[in-house]
N, C-alpha and C. Protein backbone atom coordinates (compact mmCIF):
# COMPACT_ATOMS: atom_id res chain seq x y z
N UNK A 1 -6.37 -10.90 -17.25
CA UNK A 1 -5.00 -10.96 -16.77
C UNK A 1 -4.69 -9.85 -15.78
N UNK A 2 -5.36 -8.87 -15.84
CA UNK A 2 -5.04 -7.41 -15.26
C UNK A 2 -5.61 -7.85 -13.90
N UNK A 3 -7.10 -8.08 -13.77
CA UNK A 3 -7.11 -8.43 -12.76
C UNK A 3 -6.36 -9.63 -11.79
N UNK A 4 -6.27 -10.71 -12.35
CA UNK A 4 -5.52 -11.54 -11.60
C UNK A 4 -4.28 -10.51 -11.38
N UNK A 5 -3.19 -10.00 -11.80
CA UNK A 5 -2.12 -9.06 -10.81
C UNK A 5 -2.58 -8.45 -10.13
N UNK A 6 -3.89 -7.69 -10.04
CA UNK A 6 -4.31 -7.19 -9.00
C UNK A 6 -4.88 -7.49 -8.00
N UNK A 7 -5.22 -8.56 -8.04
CA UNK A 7 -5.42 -9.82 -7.03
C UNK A 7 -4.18 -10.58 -6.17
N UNK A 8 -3.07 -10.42 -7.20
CA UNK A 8 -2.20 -10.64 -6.66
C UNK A 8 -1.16 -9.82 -5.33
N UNK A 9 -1.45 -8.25 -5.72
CA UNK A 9 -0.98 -7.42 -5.44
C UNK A 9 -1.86 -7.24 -3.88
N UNK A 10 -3.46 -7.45 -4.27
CA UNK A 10 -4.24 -7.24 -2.77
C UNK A 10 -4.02 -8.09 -2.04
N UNK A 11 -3.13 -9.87 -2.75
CA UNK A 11 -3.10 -10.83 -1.21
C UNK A 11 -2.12 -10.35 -0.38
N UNK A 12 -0.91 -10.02 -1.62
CA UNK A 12 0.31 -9.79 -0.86
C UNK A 12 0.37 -8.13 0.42
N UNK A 13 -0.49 -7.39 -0.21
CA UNK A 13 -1.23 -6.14 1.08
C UNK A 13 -1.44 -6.81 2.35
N UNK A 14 -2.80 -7.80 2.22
CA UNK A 14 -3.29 -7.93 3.07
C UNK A 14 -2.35 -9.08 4.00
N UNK A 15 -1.67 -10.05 3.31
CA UNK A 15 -0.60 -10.32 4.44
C UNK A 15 0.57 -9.68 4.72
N UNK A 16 0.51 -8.67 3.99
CA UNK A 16 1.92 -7.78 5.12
C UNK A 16 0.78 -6.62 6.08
N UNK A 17 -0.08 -6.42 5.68
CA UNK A 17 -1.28 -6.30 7.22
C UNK A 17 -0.83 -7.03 8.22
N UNK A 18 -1.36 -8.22 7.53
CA UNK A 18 -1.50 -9.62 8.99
C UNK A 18 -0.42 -9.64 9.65
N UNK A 19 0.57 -9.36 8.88
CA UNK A 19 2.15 -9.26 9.66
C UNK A 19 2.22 -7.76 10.79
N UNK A 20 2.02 -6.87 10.46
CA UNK A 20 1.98 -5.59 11.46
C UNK A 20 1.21 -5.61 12.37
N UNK A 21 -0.04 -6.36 11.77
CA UNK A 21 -1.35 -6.66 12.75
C UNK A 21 -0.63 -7.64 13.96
N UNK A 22 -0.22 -8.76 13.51
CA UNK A 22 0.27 -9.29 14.69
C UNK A 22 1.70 -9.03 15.30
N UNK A 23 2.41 -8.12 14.76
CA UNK A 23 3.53 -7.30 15.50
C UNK A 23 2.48 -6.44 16.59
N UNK A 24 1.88 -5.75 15.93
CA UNK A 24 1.46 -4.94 16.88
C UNK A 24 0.68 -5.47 18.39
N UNK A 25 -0.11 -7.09 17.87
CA UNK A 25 -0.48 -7.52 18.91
C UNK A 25 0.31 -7.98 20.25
N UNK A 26 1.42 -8.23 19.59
CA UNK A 26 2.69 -9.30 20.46
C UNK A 26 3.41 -8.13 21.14
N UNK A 27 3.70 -7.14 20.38
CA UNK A 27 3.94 -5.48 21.21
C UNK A 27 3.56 -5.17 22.56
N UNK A 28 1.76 -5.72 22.50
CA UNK A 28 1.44 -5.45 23.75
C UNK A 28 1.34 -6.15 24.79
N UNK A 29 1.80 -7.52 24.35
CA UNK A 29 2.20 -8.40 25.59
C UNK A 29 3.07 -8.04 26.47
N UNK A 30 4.25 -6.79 25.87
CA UNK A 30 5.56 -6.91 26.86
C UNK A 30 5.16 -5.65 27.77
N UNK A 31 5.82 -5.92 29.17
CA UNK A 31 5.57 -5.60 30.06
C UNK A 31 6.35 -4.52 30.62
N UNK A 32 5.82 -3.14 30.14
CA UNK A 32 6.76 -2.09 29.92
C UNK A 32 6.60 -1.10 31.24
N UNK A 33 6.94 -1.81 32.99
CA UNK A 33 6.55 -1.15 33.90
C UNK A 33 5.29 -0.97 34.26
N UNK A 34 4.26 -0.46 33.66
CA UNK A 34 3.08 -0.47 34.07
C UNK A 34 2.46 -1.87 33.97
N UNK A 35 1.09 -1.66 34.91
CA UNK A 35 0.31 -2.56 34.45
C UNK A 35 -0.84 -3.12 33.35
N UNK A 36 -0.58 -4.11 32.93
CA UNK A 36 -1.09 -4.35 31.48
C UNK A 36 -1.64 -5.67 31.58
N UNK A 37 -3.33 -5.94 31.51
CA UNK A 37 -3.60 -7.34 31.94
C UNK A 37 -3.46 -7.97 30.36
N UNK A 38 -2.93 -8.12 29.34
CA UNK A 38 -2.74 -8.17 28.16
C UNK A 38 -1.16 -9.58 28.37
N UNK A 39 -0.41 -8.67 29.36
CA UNK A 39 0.75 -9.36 30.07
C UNK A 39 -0.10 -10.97 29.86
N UNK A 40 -0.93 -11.36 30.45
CA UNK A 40 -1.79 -13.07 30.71
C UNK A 40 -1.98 -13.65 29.10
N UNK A 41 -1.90 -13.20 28.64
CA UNK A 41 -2.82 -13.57 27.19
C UNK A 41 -1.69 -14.59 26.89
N UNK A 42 -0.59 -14.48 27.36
CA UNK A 42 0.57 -16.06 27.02
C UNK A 42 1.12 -16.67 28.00
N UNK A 43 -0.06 -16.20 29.28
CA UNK A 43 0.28 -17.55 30.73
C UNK A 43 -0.50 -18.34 30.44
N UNK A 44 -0.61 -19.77 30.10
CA UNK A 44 -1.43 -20.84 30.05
C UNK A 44 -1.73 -21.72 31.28
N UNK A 45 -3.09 -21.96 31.34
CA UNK A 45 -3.18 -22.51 32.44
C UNK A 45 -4.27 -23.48 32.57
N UNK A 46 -3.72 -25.00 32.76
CA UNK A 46 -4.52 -26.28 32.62
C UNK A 46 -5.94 -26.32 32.95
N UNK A 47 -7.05 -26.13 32.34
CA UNK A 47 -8.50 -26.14 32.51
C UNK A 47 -9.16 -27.28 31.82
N UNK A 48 -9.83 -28.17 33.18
CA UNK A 48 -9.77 -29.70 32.83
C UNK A 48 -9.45 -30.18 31.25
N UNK A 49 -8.54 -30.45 31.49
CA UNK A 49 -7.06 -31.26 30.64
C UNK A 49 -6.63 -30.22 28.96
N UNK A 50 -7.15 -29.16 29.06
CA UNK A 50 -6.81 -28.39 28.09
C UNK A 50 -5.75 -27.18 28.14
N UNK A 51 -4.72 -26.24 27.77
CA UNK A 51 -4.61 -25.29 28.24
C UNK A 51 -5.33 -24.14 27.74
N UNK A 52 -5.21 -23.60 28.49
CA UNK A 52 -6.02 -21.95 28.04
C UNK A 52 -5.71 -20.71 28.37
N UNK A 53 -5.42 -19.84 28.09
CA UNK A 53 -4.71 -18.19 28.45
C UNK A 53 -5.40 -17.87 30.09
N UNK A 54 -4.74 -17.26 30.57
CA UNK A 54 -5.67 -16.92 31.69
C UNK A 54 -6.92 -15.96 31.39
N UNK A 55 -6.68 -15.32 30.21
CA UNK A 55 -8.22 -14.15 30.34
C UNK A 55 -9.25 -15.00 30.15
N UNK A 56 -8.93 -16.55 29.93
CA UNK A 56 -9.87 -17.73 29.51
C UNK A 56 -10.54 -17.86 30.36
N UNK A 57 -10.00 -17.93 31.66
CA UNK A 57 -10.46 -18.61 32.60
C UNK A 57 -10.50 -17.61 34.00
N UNK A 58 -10.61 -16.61 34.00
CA UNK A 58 -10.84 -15.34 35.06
C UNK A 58 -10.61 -13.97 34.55
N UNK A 59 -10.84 -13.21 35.49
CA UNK A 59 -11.09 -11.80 34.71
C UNK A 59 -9.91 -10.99 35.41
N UNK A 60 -9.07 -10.45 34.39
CA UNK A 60 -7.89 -9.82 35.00
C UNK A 60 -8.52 -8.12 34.84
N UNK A 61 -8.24 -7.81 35.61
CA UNK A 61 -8.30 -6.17 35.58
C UNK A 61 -6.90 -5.26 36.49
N UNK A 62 -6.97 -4.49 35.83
CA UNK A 62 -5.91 -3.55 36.47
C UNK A 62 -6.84 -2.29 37.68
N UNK A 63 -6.52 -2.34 38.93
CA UNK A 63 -6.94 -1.42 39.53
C UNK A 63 -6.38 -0.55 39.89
N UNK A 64 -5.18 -0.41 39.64
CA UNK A 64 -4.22 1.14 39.78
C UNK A 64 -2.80 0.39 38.84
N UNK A 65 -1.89 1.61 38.67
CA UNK A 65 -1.14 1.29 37.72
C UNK A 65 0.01 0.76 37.86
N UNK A 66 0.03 -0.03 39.27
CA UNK A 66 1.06 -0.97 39.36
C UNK A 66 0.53 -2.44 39.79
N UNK A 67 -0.77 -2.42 40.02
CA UNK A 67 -1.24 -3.85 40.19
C UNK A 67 -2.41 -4.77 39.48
N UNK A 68 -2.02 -6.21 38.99
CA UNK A 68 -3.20 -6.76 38.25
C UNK A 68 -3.92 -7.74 39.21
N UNK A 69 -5.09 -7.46 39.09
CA UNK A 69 -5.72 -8.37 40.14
C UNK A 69 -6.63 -9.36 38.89
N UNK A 70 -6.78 -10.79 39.24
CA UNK A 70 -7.10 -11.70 38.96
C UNK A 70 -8.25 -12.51 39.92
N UNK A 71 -9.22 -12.32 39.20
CA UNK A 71 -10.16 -13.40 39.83
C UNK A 71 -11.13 -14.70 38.78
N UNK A 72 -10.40 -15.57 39.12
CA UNK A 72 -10.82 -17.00 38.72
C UNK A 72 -12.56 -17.08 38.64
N UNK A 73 -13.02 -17.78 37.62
CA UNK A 73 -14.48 -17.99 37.83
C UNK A 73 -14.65 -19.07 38.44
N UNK A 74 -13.72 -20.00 38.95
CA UNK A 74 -13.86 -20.71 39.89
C UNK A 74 -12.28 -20.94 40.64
N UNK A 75 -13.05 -21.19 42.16
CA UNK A 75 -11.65 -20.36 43.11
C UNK A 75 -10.86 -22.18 43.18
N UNK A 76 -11.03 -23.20 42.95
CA UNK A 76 -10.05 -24.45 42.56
C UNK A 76 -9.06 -24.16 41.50
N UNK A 77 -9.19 -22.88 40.64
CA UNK A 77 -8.76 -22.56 40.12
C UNK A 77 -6.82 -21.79 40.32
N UNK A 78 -7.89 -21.02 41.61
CA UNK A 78 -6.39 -20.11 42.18
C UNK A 78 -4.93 -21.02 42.23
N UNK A 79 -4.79 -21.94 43.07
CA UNK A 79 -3.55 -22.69 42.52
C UNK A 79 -2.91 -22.66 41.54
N UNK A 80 -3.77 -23.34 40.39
CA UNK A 80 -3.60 -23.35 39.16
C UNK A 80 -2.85 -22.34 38.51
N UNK A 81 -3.53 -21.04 38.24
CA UNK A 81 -3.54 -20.03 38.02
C UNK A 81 -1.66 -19.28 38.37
N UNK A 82 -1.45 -19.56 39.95
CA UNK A 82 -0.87 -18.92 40.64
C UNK A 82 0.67 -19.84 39.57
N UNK A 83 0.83 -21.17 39.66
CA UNK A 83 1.89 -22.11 39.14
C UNK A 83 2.04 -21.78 37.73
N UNK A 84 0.64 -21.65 37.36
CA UNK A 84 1.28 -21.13 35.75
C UNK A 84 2.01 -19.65 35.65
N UNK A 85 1.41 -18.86 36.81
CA UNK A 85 2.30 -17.28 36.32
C UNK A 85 3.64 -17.48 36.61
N UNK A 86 3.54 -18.32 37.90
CA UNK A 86 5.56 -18.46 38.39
C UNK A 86 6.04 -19.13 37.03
N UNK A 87 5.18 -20.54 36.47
CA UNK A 87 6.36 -20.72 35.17
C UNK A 87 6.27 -20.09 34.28
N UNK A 88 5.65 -18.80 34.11
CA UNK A 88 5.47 -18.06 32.69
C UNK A 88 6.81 -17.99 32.85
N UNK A 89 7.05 -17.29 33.80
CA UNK A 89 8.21 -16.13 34.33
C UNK A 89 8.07 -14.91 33.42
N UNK A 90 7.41 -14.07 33.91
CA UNK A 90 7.33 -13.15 33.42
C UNK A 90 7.45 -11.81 34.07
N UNK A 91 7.98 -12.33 35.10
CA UNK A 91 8.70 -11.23 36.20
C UNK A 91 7.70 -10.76 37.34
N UNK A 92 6.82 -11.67 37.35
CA UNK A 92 5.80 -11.51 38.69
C UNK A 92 5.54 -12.33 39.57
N UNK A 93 5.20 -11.59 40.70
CA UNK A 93 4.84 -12.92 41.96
C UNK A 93 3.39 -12.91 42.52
N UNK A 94 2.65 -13.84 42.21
CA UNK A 94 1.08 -14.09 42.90
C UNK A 94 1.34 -14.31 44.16
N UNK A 95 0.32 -13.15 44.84
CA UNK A 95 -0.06 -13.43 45.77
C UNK A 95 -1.48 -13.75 45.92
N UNK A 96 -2.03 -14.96 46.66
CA UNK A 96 -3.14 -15.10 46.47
C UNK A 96 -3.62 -15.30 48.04
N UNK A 97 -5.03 -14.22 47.91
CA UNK A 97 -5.81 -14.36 49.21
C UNK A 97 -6.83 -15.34 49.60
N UNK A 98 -7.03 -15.95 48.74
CA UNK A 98 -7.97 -17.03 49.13
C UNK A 98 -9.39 -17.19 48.02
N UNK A 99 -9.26 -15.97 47.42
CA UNK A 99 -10.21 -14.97 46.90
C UNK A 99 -10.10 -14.49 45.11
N UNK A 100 -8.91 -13.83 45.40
CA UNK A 100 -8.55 -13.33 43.88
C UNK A 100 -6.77 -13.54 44.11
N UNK A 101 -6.13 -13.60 42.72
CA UNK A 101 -4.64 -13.16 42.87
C UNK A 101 -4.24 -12.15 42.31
N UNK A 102 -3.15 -11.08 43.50
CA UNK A 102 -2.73 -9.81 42.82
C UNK A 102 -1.63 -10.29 42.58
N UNK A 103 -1.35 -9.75 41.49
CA UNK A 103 0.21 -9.78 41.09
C UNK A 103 0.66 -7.77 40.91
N UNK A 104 1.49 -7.79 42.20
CA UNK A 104 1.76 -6.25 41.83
C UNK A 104 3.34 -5.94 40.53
N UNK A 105 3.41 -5.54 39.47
CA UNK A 105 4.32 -4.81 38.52
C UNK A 105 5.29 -4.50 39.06
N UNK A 106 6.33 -5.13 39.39
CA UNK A 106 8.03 -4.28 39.60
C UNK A 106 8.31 -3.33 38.42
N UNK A 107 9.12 -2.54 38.88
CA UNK A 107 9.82 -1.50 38.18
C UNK A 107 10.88 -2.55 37.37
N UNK A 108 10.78 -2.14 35.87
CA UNK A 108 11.83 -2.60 35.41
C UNK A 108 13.65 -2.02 35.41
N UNK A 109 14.00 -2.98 36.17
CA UNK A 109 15.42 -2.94 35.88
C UNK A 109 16.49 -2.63 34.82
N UNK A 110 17.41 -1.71 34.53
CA UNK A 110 17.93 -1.39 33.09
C UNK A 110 18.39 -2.23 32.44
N UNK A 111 18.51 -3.42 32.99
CA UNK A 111 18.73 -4.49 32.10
C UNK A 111 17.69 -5.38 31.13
N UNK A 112 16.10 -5.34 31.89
CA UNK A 112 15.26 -5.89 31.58
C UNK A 112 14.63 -4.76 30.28
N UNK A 113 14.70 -3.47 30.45
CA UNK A 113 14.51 -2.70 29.39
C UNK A 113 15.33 -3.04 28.56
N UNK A 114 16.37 -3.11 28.65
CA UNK A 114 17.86 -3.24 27.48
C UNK A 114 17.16 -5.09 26.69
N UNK A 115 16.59 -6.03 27.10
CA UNK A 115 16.58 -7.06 26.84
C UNK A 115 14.68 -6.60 26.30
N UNK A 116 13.99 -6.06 26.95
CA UNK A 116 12.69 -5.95 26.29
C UNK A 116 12.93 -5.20 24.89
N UNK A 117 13.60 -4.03 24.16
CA UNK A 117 14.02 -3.55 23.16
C UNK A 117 14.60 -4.45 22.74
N UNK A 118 15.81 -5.28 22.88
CA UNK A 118 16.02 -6.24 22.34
C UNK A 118 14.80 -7.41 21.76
N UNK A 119 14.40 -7.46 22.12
CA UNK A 119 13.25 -8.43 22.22
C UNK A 119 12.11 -7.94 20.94
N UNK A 120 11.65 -6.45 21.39
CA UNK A 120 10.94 -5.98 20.68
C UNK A 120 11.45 -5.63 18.94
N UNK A 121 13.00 -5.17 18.91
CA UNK A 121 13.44 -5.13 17.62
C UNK A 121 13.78 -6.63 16.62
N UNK A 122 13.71 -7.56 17.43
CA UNK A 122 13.63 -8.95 16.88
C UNK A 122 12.44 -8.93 16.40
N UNK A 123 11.16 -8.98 17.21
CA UNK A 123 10.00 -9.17 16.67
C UNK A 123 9.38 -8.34 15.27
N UNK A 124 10.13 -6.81 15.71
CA UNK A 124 9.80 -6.28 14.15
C UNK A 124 10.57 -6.72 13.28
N UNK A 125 11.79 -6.99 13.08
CA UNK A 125 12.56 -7.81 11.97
C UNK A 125 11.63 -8.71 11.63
N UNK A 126 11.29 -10.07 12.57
CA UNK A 126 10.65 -11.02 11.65
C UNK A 126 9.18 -10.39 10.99
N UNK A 127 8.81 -9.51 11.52
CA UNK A 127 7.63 -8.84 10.53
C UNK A 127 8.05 -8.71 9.21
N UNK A 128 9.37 -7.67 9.60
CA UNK A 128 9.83 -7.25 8.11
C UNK A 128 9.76 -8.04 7.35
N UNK A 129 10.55 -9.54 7.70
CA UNK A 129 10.92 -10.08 6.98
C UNK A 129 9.66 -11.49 6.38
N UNK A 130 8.28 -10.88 7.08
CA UNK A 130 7.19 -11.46 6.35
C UNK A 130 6.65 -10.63 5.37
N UNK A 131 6.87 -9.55 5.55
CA UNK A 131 6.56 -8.05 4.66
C UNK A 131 7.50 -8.20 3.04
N UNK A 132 8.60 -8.68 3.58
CA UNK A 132 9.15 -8.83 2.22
C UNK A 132 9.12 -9.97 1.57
N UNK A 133 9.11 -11.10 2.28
CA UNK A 133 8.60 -12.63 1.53
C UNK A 133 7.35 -12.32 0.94
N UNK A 134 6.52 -11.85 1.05
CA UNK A 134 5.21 -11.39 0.85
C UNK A 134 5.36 -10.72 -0.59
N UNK A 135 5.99 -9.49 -0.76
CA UNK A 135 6.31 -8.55 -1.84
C UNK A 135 7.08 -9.42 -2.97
N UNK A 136 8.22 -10.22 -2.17
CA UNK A 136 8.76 -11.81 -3.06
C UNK A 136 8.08 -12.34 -4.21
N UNK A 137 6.83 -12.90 -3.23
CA UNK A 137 6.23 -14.08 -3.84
C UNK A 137 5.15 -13.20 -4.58
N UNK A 138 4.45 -11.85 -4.43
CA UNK A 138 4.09 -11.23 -5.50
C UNK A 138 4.68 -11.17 -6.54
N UNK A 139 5.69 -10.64 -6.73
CA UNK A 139 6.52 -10.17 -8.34
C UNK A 139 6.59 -11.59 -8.85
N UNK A 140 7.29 -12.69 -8.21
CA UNK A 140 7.40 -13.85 -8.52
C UNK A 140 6.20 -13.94 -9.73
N UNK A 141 4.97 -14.07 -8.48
CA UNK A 141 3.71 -14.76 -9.57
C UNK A 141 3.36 -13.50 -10.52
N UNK A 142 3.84 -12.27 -10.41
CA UNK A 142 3.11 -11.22 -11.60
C UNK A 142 4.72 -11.72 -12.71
N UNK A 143 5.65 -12.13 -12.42
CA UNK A 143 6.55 -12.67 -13.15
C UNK A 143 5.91 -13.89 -14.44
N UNK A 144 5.34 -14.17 -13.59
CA UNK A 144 4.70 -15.89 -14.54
C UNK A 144 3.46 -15.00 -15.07
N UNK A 145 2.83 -14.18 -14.68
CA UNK A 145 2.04 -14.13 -14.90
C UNK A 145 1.73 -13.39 -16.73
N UNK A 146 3.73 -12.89 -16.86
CA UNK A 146 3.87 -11.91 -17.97
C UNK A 146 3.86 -12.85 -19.08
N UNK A 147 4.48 -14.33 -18.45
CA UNK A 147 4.91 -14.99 -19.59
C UNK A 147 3.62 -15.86 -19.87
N UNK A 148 2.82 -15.76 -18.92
CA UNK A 148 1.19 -15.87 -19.80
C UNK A 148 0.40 -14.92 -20.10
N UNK A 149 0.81 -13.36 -20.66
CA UNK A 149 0.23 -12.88 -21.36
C UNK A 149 0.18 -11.75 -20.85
N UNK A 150 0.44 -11.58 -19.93
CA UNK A 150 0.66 -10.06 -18.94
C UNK A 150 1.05 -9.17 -19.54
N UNK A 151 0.50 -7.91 -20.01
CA UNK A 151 1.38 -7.15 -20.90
C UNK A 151 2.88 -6.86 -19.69
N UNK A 152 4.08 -6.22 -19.98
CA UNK A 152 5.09 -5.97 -19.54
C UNK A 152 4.65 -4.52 -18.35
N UNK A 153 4.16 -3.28 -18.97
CA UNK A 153 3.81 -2.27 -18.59
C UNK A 153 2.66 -2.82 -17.60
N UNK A 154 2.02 -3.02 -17.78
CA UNK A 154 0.70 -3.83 -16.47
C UNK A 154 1.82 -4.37 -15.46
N UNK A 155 2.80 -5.58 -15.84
CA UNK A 155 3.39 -6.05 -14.40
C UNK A 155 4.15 -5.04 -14.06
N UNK A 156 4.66 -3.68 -14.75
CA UNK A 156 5.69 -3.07 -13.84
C UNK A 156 4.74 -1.92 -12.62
N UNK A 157 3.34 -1.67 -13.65
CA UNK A 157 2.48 -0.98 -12.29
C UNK A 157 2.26 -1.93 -11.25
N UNK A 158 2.03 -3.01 -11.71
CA UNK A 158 1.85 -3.66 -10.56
C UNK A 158 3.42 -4.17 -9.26
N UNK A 159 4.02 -4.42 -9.68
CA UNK A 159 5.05 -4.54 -9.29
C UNK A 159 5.25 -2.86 -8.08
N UNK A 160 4.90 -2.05 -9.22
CA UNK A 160 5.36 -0.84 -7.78
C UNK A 160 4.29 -0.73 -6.94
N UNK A 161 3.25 -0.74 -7.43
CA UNK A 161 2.21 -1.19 -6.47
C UNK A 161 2.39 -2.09 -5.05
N UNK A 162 3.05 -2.63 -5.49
CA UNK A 162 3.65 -3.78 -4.39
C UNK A 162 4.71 -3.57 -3.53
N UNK A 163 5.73 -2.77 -4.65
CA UNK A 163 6.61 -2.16 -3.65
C UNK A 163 6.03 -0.77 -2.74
N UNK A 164 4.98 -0.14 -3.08
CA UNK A 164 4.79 1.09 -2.54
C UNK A 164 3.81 0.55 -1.11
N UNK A 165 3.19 -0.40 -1.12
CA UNK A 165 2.44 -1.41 -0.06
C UNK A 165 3.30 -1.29 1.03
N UNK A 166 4.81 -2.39 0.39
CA UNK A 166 6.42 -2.93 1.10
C UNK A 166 6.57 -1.76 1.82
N UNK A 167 6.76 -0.82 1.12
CA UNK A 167 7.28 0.53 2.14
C UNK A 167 6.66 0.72 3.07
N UNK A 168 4.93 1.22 2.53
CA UNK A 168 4.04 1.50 3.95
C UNK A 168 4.33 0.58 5.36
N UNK A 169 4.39 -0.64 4.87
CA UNK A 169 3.99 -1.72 6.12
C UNK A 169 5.81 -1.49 6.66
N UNK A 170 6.37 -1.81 6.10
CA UNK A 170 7.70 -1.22 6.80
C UNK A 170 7.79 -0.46 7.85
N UNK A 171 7.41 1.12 7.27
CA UNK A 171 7.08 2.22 7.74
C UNK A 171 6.07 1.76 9.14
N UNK A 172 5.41 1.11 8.82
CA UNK A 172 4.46 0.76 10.18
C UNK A 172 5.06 0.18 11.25
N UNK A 173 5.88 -0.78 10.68
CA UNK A 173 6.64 -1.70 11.52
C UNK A 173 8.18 -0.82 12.59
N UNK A 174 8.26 0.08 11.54
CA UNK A 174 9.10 0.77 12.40
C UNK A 174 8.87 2.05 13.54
N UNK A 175 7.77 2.69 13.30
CA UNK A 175 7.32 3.49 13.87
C UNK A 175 6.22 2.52 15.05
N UNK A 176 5.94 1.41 15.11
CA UNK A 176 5.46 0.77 16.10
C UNK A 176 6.98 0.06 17.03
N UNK A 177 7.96 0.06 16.94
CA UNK A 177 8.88 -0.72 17.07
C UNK A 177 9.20 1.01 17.79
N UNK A 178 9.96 1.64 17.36
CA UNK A 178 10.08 3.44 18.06
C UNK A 178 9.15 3.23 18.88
N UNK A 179 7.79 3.62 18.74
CA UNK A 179 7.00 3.70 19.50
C UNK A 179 6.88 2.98 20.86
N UNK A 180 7.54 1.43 20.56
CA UNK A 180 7.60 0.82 21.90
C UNK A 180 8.45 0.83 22.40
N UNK A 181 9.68 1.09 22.04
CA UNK A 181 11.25 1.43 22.50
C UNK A 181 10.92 2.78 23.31
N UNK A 182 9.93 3.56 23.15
CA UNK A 182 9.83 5.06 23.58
C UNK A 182 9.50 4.66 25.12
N UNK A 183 8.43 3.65 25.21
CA UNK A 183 7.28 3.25 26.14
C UNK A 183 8.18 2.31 27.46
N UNK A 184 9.59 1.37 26.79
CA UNK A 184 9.65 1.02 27.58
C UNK A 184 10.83 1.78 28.39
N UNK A 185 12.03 2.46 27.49
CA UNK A 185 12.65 3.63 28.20
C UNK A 185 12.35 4.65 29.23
N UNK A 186 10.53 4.50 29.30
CA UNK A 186 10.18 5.69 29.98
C UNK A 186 9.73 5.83 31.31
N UNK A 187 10.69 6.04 32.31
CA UNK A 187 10.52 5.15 33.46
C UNK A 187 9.36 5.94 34.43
């Protein structure tokens, strides 16, 4: 019995992980003034009849810190490429030489910071709020788990166990959330 709560206690860890883990990934999509070829990873772009991210389908690199240059592994491509960044909209304009496409980084506007923090404190909420469905549906099942035999004292370690997890990943979620509020204020 002991172990099953503690089994219970490591799923509910490891998906409030998965939750910070992918806060933190989606963090680095936004486009905080500099250049960041990370920005592509949610332009999709039609590769015979499928879509696919652009790092799918060419190699973005940053060569100084206001421009991403893009080169297609195949140049039928460039079109392509160029229509999906205008409908990302993601606040850039391809220019394409024939060759590769640069897209040079505007300075963000105080409004677009004011709406990227916005943006970014939404995304840690819904973390949170997988962090705590998570801690939920633990106690829940160490709940059932008493009335099949769980001693009482076993579910309440476990139980803080769970809450002391809740906090950490919290704690993560907010100090990555600061952390990017710092990044995009900083002109």
């Amino acid at each position: 019995m002991i172990n099953k709560a503690k089994d219970i206690v490591a799923a509910s860890k490891a998906k409030m992980n998965d939750a910070v883990k992918f806060l933190e990934e989606d963090l680095k999509t936004y486009r905080a003034g500099k250049a960041n070829p990370l920005v592509f990873n949610s332009v999709m772009v039609n590769y015979y009849g499928a879509d696919m991210p652009v790092p799918q389908v060419a190699s973005v690199t940053t060569p100084d810190a206001k421009t991403i240059l893009i080169q297609p592994w195949e140049k039928k491509m460039i079109p392509l490429i160029e229509k999906a960044i205008i409908d990302a909209n993601i606040g850039m304009t391809p220019q394409n030489n024939g060759e590769s496409i640069r897209c040079t980084v505007p300075a963000l506007t105080e409004e677009r910071r004011k709406e990227l923090i916005k943006k970014a404190k939404a995304s840690g909420e819904n973390a949170k709020v997988v962090v705590r469905n998570a801690r939920r549906d633990a106690i829940d099942a160490l709940k059932k788990l008493v009335k099949e035999g769980l001693p009482e004292d076993a579910e309440k370690d476990q139980e803080q166990a769970t809450q002391k997890e809740t906090d950490a990943a919290v704690k993560k979620v907010d100090e990555l959330i600061a952390a990017k509020e710092k990044e995009i204020l900083t002109v």
